[in-house]
PDB file of N, CA and C in Angstrom:
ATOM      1  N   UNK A   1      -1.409  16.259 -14.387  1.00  0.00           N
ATOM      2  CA  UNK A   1      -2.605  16.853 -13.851  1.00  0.00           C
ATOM      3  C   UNK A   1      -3.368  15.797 -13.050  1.00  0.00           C
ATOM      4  N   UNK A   2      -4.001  16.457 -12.160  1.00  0.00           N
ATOM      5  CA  UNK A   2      -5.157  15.261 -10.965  1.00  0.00           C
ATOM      6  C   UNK A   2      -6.061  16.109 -11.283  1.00  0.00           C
ATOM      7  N   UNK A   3      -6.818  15.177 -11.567  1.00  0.00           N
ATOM      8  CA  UNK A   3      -8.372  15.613 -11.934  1.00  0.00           C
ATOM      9  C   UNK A   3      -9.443  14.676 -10.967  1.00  0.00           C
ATOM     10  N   UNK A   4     -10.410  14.963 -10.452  1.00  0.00           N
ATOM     11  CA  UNK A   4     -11.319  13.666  -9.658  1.00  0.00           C
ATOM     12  C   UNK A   4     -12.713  14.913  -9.921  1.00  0.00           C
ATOM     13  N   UNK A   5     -13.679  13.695 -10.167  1.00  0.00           N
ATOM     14  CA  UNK A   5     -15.362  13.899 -10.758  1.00  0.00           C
ATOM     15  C   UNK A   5     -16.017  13.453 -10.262  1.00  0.00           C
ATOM     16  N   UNK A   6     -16.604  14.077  -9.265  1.00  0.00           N
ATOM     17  CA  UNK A   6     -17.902  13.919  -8.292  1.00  0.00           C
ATOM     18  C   UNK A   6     -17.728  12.582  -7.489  1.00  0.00           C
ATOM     19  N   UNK A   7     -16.825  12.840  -6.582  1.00  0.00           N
ATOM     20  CA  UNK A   7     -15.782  11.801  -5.683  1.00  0.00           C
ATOM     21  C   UNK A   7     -17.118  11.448  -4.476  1.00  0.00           C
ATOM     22  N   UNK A   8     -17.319  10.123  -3.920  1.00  0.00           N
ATOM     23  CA  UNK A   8     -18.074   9.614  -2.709  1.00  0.00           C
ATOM     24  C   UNK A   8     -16.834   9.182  -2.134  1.00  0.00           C
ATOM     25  N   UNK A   9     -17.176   8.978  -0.778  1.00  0.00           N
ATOM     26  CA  UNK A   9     -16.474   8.426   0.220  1.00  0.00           C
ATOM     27  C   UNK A   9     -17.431   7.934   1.070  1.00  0.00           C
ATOM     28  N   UNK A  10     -18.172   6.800   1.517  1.00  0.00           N
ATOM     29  CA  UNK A  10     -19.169   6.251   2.382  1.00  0.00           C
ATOM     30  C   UNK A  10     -18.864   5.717   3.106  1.00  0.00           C
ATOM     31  N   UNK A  11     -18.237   5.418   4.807  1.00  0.00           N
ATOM     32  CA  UNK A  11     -17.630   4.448   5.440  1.00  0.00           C
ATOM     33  C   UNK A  11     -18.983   3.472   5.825  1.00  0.00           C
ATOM     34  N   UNK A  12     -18.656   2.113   5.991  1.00  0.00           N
ATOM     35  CA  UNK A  12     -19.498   0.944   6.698  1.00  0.00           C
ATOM     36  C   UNK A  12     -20.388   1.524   7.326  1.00  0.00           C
ATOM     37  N   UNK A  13     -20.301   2.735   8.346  1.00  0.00           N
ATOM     38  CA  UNK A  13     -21.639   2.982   9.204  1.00  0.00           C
ATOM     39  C   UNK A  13     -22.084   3.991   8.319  1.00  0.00           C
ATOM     40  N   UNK A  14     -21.998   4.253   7.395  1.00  0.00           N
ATOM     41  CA  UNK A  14     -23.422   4.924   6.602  1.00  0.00           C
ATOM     42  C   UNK A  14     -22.680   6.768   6.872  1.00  0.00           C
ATOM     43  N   UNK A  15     -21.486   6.741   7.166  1.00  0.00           N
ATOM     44  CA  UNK A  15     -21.112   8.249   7.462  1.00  0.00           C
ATOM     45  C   UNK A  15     -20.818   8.825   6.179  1.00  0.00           C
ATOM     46  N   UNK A  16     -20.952  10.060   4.723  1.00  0.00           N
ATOM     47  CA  UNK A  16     -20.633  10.274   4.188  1.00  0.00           C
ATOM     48  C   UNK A  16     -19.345  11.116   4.313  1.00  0.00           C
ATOM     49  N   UNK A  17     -18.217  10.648   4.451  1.00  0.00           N
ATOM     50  CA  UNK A  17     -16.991  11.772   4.509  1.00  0.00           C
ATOM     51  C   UNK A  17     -16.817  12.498   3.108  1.00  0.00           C
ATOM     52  N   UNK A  18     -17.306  12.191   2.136  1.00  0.00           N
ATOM     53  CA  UNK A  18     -16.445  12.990   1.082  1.00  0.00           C
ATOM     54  C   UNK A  18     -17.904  12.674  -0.179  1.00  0.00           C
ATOM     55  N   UNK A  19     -18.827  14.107  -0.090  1.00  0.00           N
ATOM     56  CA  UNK A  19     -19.598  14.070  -1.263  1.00  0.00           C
ATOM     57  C   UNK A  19     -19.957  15.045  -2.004  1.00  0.00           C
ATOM     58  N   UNK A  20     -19.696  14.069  -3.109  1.00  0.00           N
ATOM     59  CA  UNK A  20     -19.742  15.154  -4.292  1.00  0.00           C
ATOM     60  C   UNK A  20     -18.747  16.243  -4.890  1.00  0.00           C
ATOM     61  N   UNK A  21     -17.410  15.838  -4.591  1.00  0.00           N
ATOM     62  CA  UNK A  21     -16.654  16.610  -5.070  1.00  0.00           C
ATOM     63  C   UNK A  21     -15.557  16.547  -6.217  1.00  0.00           C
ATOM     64  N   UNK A  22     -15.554  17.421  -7.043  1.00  0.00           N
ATOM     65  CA  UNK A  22     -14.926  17.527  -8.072  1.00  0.00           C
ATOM     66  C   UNK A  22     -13.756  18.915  -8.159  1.00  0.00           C
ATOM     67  N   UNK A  23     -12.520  18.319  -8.502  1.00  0.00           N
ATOM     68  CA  UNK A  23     -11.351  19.517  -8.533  1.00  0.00           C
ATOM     69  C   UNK A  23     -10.645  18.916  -9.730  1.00  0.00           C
ATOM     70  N   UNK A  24      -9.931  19.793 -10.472  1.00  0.00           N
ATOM     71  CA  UNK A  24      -8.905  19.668 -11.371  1.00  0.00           C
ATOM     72  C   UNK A  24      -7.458  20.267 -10.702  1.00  0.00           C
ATOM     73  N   UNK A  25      -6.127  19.875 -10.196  1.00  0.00           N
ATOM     74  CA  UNK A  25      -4.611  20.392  -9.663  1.00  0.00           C
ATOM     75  C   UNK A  25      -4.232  19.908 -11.431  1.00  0.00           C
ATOM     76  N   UNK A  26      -3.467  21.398 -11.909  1.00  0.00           N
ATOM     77  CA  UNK A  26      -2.620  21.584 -12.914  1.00  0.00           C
ATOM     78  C   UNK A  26      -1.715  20.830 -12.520  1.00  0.00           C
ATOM     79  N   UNK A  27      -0.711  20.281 -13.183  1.00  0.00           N
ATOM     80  CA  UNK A  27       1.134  20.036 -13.446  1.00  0.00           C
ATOM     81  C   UNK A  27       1.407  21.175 -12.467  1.00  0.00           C
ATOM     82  N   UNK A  28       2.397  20.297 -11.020  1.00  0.00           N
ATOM     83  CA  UNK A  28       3.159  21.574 -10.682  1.00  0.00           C
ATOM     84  C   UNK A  28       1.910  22.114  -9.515  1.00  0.00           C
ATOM     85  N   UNK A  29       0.874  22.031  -9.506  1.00  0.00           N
ATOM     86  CA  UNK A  29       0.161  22.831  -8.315  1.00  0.00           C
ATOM     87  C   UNK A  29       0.144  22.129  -7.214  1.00  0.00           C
ATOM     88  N   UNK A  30      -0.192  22.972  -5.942  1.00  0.00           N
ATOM     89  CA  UNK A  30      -0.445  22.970  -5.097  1.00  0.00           C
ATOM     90  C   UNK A  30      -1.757  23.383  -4.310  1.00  0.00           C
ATOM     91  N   UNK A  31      -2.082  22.043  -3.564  1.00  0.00           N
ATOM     92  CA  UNK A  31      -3.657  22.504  -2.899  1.00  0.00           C
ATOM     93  C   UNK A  31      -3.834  22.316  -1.664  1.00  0.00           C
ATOM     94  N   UNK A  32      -4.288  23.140  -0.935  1.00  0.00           N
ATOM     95  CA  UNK A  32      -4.915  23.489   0.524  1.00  0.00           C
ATOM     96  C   UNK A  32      -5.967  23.198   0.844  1.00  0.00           C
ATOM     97  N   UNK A  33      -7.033  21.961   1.247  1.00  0.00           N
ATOM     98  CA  UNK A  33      -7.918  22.058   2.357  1.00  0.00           C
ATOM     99  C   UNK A  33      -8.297  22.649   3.515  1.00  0.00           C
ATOM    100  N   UNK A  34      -9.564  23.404   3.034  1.00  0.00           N
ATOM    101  CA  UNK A  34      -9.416  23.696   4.775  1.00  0.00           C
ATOM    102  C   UNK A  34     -10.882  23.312   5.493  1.00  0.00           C
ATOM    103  N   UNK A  35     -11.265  22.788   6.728  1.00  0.00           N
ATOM    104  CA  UNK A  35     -12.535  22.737   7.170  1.00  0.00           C
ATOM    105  C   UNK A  35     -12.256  22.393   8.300  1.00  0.00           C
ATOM    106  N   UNK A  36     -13.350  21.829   9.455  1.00  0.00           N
ATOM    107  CA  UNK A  36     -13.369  21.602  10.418  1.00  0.00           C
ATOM    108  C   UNK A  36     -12.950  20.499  10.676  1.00  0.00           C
ATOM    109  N   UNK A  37     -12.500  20.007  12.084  1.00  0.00           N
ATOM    110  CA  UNK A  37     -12.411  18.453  12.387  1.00  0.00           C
ATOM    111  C   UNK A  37     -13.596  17.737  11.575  1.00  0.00           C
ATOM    112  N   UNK A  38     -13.337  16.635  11.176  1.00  0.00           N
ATOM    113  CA  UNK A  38     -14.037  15.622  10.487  1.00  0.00           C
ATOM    114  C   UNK A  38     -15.046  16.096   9.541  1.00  0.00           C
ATOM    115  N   UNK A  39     -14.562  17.189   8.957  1.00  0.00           N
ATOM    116  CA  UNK A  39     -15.327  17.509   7.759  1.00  0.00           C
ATOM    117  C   UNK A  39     -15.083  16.657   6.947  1.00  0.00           C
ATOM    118  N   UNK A  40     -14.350  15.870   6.640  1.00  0.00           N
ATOM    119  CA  UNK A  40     -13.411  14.701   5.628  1.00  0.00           C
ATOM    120  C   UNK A  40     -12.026  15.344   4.622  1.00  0.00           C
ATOM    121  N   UNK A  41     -11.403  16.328   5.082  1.00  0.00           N
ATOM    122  CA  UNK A  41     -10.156  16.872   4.431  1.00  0.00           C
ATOM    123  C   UNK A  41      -9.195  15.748   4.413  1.00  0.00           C
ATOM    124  N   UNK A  42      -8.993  14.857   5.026  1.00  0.00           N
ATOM    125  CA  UNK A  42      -8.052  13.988   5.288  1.00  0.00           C
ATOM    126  C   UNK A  42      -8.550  12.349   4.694  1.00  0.00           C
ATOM    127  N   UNK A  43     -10.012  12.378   4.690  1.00  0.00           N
ATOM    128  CA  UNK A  43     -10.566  11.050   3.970  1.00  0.00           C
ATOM    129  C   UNK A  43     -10.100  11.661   2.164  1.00  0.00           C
ATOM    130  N   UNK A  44     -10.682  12.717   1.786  1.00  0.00           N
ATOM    131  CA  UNK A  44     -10.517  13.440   0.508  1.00  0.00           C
ATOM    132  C   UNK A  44      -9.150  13.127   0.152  1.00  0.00           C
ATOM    133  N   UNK A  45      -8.105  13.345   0.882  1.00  0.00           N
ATOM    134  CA  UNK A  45      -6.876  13.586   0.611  1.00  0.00           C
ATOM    135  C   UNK A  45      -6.053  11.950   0.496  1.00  0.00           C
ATOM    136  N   UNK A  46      -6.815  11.384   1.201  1.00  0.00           N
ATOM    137  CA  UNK A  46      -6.791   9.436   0.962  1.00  0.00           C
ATOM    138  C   UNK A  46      -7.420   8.801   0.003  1.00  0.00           C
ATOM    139  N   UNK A  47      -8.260   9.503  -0.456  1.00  0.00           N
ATOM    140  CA  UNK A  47      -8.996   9.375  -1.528  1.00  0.00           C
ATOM    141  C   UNK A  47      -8.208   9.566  -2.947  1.00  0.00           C
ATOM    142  N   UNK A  48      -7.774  10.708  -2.914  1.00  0.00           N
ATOM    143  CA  UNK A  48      -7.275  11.032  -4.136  1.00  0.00           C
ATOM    144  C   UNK A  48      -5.962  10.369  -4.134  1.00  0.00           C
ATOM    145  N   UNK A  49      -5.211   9.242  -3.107  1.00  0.00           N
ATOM    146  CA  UNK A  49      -3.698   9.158  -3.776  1.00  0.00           C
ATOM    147  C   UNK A  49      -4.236   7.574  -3.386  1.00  0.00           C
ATOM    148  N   UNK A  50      -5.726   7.004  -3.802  1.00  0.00           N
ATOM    149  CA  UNK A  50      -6.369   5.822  -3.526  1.00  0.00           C
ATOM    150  C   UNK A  50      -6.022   4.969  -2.907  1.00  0.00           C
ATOM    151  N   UNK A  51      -5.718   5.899  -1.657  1.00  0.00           N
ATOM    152  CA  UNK A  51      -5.441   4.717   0.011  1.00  0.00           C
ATOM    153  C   UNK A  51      -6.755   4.483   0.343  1.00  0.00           C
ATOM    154  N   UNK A  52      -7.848   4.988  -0.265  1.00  0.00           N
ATOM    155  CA  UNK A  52      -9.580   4.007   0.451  1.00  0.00           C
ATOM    156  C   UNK A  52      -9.525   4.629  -0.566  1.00  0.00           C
ATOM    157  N   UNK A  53     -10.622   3.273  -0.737  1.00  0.00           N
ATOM    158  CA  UNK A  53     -11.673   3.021  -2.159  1.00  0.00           C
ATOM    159  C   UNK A  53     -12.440   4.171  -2.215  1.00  0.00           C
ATOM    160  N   UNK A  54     -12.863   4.641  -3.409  1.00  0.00           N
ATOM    161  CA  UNK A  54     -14.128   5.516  -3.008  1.00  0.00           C
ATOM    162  C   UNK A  54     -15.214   5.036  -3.504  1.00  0.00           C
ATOM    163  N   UNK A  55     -16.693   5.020  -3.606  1.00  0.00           N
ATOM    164  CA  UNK A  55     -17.514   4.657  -3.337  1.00  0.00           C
ATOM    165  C   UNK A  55     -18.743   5.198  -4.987  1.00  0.00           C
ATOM    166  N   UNK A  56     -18.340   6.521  -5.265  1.00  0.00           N
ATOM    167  CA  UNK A  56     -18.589   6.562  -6.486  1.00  0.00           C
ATOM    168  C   UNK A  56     -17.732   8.034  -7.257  1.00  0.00           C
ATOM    169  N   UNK A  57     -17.812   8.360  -8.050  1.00  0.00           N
ATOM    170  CA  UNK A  57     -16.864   9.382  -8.933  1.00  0.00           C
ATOM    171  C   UNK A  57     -15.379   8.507  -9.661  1.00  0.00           C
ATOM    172  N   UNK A  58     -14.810   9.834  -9.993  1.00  0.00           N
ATOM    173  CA  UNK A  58     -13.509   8.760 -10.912  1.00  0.00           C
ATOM    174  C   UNK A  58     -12.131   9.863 -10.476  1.00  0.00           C
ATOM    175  N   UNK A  59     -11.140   9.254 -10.091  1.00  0.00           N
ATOM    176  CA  UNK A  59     -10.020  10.012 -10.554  1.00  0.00           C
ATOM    177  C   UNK A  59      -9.014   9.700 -11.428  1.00  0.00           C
ATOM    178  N   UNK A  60      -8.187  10.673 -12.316  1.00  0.00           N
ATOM    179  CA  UNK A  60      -7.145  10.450 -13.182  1.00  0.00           C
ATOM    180  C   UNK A  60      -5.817  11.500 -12.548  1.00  0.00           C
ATOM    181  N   UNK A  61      -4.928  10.555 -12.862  1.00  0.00           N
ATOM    182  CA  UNK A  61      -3.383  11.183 -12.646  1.00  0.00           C
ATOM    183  C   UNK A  61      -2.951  11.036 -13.995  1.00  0.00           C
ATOM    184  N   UNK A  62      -2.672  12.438 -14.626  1.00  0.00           N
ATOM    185  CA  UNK A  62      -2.583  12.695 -15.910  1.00  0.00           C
ATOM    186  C   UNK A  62      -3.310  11.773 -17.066  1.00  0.00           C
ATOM    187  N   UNK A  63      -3.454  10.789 -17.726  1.00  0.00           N
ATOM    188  CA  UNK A  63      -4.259   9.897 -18.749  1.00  0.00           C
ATOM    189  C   UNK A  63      -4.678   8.608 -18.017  1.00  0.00           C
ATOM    190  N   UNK A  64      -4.380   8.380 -16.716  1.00  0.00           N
ATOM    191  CA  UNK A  64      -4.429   7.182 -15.677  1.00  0.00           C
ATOM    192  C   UNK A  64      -5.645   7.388 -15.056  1.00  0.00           C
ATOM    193  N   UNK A  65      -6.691   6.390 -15.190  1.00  0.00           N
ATOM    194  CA  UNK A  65      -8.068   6.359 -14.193  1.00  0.00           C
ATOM    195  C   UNK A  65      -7.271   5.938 -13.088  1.00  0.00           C
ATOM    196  N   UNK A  66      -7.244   6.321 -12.229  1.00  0.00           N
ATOM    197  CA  UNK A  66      -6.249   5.686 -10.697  1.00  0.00           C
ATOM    198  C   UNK A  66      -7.348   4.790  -9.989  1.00  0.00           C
ATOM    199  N   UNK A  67      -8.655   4.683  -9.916  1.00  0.00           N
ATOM    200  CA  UNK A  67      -9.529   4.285  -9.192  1.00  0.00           C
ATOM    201  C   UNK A  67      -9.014   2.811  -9.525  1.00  0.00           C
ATOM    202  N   UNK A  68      -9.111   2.528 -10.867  1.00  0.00           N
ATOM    203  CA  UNK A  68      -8.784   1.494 -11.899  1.00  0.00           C
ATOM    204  C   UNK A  68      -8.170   0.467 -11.597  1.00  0.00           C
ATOM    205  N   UNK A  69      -7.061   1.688 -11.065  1.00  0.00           N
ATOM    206  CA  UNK A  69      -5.471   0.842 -10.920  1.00  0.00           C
ATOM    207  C   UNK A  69      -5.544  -0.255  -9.802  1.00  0.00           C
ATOM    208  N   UNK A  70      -4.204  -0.680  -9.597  1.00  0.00           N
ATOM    209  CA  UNK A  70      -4.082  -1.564  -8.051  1.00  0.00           C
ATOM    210  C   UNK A  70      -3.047  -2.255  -8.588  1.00  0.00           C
ATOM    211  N   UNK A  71      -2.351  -2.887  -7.939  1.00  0.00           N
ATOM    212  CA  UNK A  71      -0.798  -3.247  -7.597  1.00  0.00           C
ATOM    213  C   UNK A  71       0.289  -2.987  -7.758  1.00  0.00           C
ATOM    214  N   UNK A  72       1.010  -3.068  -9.050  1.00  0.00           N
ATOM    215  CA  UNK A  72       2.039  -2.514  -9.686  1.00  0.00           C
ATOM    216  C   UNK A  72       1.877  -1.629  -9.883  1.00  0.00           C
ATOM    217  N   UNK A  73       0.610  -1.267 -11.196  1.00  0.00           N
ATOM    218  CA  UNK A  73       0.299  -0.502 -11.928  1.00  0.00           C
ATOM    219  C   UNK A  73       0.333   1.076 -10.944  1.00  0.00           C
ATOM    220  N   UNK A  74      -0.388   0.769  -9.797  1.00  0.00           N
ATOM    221  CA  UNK A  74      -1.295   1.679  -8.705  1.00  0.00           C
ATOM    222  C   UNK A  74       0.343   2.432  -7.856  1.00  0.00           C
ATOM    223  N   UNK A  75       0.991   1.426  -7.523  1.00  0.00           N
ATOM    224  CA  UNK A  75       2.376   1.516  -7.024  1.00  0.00           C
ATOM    225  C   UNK A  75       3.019   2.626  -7.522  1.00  0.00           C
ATOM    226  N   UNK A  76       3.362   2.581  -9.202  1.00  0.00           N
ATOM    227  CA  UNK A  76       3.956   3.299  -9.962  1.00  0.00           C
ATOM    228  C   UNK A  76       3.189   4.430  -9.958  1.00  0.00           C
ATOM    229  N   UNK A  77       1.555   4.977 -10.211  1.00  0.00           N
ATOM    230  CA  UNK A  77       1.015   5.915 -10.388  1.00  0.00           C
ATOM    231  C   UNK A  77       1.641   6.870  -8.330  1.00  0.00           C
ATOM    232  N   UNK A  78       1.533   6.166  -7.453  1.00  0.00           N
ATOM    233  CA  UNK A  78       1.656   6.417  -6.601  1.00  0.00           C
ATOM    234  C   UNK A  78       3.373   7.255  -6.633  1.00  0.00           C
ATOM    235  N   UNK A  79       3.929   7.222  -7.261  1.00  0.00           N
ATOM    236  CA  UNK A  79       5.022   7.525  -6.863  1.00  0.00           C
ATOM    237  C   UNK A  79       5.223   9.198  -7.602  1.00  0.00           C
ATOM    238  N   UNK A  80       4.525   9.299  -8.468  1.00  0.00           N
ATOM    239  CA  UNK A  80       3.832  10.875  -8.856  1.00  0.00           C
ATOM    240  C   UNK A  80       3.513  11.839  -7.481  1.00  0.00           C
ATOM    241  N   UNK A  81       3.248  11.222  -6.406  1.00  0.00           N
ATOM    242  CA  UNK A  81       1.931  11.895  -5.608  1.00  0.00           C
ATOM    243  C   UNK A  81       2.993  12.102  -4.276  1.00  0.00           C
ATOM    244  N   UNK A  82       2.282  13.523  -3.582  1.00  0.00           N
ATOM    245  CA  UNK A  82       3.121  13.096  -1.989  1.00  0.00           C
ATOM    246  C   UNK A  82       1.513  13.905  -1.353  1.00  0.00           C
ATOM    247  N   UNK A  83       1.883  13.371  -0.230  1.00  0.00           N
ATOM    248  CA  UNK A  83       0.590  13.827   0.222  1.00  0.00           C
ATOM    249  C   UNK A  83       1.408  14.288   2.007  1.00  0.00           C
ATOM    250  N   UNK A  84       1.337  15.944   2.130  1.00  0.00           N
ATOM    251  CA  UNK A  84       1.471  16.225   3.705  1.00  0.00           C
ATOM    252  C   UNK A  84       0.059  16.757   4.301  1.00  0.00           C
ATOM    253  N   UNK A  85       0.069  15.997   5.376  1.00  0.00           N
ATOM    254  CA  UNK A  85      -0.938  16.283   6.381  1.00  0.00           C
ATOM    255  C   UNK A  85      -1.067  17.498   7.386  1.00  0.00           C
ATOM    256  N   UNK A  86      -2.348  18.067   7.846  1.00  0.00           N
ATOM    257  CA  UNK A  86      -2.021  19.294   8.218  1.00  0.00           C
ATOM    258  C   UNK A  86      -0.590  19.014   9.454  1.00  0.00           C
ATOM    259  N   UNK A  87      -0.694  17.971  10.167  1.00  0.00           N
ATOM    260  CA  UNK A  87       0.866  18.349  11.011  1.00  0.00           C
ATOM    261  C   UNK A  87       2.001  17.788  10.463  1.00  0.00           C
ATOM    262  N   UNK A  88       2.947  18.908  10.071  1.00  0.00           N
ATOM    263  CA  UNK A  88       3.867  18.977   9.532  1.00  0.00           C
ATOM    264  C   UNK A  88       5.040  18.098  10.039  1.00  0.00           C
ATOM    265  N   UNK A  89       4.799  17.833  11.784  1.00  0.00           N
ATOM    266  CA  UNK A  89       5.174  16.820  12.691  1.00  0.00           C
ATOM    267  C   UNK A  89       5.205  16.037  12.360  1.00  0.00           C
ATOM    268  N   UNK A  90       4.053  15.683  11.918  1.00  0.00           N
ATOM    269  CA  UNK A  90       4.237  13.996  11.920  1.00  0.00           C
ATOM    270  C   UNK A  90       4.061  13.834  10.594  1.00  0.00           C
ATOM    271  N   UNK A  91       4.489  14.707   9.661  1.00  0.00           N
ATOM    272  CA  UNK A  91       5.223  14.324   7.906  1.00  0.00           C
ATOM    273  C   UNK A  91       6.730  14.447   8.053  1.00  0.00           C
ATOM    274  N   UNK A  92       7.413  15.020   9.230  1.00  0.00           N
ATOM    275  CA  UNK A  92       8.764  15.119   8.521  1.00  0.00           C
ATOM    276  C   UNK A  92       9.305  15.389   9.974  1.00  0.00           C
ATOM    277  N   UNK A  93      10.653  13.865  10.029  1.00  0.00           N
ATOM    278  CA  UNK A  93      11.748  14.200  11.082  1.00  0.00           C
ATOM    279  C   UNK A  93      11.988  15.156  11.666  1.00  0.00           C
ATOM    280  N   UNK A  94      11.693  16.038  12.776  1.00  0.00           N
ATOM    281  CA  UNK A  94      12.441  16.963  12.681  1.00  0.00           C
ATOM    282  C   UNK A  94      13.799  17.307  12.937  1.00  0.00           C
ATOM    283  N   UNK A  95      14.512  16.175  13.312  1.00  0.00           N
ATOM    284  CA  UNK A  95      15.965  15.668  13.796  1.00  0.00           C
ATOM    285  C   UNK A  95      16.724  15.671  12.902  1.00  0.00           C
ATOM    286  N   UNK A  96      16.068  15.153  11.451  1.00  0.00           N
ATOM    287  CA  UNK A  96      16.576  15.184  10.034  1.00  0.00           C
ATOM    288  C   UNK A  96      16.469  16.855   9.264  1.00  0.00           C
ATOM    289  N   UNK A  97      17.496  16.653   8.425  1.00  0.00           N
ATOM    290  CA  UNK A  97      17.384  18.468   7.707  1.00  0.00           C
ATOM    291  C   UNK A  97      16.342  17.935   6.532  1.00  0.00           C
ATOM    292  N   UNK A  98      15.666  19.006   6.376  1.00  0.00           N
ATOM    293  CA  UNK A  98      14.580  18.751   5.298  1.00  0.00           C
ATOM    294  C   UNK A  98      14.820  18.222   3.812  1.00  0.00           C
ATOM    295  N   UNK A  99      15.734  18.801   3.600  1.00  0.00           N
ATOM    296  CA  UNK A  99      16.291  17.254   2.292  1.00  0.00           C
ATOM    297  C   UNK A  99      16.396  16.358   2.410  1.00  0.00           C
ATOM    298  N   UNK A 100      17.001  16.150   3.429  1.00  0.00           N
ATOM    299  CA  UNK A 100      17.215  14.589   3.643  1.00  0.00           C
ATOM    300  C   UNK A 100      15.888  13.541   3.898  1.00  0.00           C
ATOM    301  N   UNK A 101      14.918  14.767   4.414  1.00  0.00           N
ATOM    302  CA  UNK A 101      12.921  13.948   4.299  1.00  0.00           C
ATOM    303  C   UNK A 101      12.878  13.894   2.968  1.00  0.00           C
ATOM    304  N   UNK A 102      13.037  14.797   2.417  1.00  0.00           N
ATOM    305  CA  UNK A 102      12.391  15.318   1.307  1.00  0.00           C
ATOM    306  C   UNK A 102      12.868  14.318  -0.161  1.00  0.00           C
ATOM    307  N   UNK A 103      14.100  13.624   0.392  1.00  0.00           N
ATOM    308  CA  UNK A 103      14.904  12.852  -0.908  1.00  0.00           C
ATOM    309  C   UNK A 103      14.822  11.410  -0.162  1.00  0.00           C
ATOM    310  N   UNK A 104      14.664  11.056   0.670  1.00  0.00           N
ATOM    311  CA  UNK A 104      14.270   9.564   1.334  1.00  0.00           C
ATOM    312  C   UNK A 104      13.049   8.815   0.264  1.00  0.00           C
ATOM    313  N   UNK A 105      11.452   9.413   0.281  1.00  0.00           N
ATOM    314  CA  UNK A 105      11.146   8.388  -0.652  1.00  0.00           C
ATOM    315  C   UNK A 105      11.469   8.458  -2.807  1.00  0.00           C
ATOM    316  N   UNK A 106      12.338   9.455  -2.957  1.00  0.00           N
ATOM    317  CA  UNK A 106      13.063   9.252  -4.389  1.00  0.00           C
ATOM    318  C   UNK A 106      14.067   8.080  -4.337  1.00  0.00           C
ATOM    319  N   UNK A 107      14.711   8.594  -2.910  1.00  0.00           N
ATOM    320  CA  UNK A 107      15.813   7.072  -2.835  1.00  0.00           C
ATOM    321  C   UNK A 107      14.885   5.635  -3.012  1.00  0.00           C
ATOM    322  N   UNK A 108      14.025   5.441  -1.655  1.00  0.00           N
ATOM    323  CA  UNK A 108      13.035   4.503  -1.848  1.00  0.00           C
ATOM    324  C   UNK A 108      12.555   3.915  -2.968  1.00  0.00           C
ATOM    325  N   UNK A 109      12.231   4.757  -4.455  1.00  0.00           N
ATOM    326  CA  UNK A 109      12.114   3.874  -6.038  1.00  0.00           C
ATOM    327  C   UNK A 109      13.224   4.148  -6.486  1.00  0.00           C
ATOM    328  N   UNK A 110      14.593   4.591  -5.949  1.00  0.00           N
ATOM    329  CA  UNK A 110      15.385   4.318  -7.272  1.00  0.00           C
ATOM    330  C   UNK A 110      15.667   5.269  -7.997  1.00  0.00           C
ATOM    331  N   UNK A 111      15.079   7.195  -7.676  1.00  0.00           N
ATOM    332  CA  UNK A 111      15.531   8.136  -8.245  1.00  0.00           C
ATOM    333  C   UNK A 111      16.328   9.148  -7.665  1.00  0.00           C
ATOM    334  N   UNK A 112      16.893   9.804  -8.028  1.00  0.00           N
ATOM    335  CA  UNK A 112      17.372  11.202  -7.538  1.00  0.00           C
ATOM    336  C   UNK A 112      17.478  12.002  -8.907  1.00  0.00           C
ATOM    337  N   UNK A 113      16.731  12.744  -8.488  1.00  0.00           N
ATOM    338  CA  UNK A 113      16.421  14.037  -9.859  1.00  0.00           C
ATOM    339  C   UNK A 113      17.411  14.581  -9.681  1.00  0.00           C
ATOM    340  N   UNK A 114      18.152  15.320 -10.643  1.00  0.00           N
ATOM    341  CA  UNK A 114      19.098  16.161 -10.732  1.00  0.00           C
ATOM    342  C   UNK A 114      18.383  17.548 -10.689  1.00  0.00           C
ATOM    343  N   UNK A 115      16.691  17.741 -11.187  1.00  0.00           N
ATOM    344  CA  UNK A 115      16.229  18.922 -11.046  1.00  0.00           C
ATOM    345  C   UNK A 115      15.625  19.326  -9.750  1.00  0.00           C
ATOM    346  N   UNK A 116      15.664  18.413  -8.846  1.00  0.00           N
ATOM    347  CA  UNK A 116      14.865  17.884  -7.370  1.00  0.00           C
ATOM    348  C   UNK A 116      16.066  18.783  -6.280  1.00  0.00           C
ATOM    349  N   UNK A 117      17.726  18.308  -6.681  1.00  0.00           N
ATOM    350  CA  UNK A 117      18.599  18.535  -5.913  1.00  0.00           C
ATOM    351  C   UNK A 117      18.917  19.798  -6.067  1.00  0.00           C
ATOM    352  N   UNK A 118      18.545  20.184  -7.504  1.00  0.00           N
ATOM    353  CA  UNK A 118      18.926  22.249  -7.464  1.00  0.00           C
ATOM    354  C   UNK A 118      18.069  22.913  -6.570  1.00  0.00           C
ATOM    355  N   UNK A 119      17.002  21.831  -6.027  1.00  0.00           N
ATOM    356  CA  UNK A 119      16.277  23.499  -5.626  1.00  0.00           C
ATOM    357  C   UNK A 119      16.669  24.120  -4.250  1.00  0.00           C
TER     358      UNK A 119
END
């Protein structure tokens, strides 16, 4: 489960991209942003797999404060997470067949699920 509790995002010039927000994603879900250019859907979404710091609130990846984390530790929590951006372009080859995107970063740590390849 990803859970995050009343999440800030403040950049250097004083811009708030991301305030005040709190969501719980079950095991297994899937979530959709939607808003305008620079509403902060995409700071939020950097936020939660803690590619920028955030500024105040907390998140957990299942019993893991992730805010917490950082190096190894942060590495490993990271490998739980995928994050696609609204263009689908520029998440995935399109030259490549979609498994072969889709199983590139499992290769990358060292896994291949056997429950990953049935589907």
């Amino acid at each position: 489960m990803l859970r995050a509790e009343r999440l800030v995002k403040i950049y250097g010039s004083g811009t708030r991209a991301v305030d005040d927000v709190s969501l719980t994603l079950p095991k297994g879900s899937c979530l959709g942003v939607v808003g305008e250019s620079g509403s902060g859907k995409s700071t939020l979404a950097r936020c939660l797999l803690s590619l920028e710091r955030i500024n105040g609130g907390n998140i957990w990846l299942h019993d893991q404060q992730l805010n917490t984390l950082s190096g190894e530790a942060l590495r490993k929590a990271r490998q739980q997470m995928q994050l696609v951006l609204q263009n689908p372009n520029a998440s995935f080859n399109e030259r490549l067949p979609i498994m072969t995107s889709l199983m590139e970063p499992l290769e990358c740590i060292g896994r291949r699920s056997p429950s990953f390849l049935d589907v």
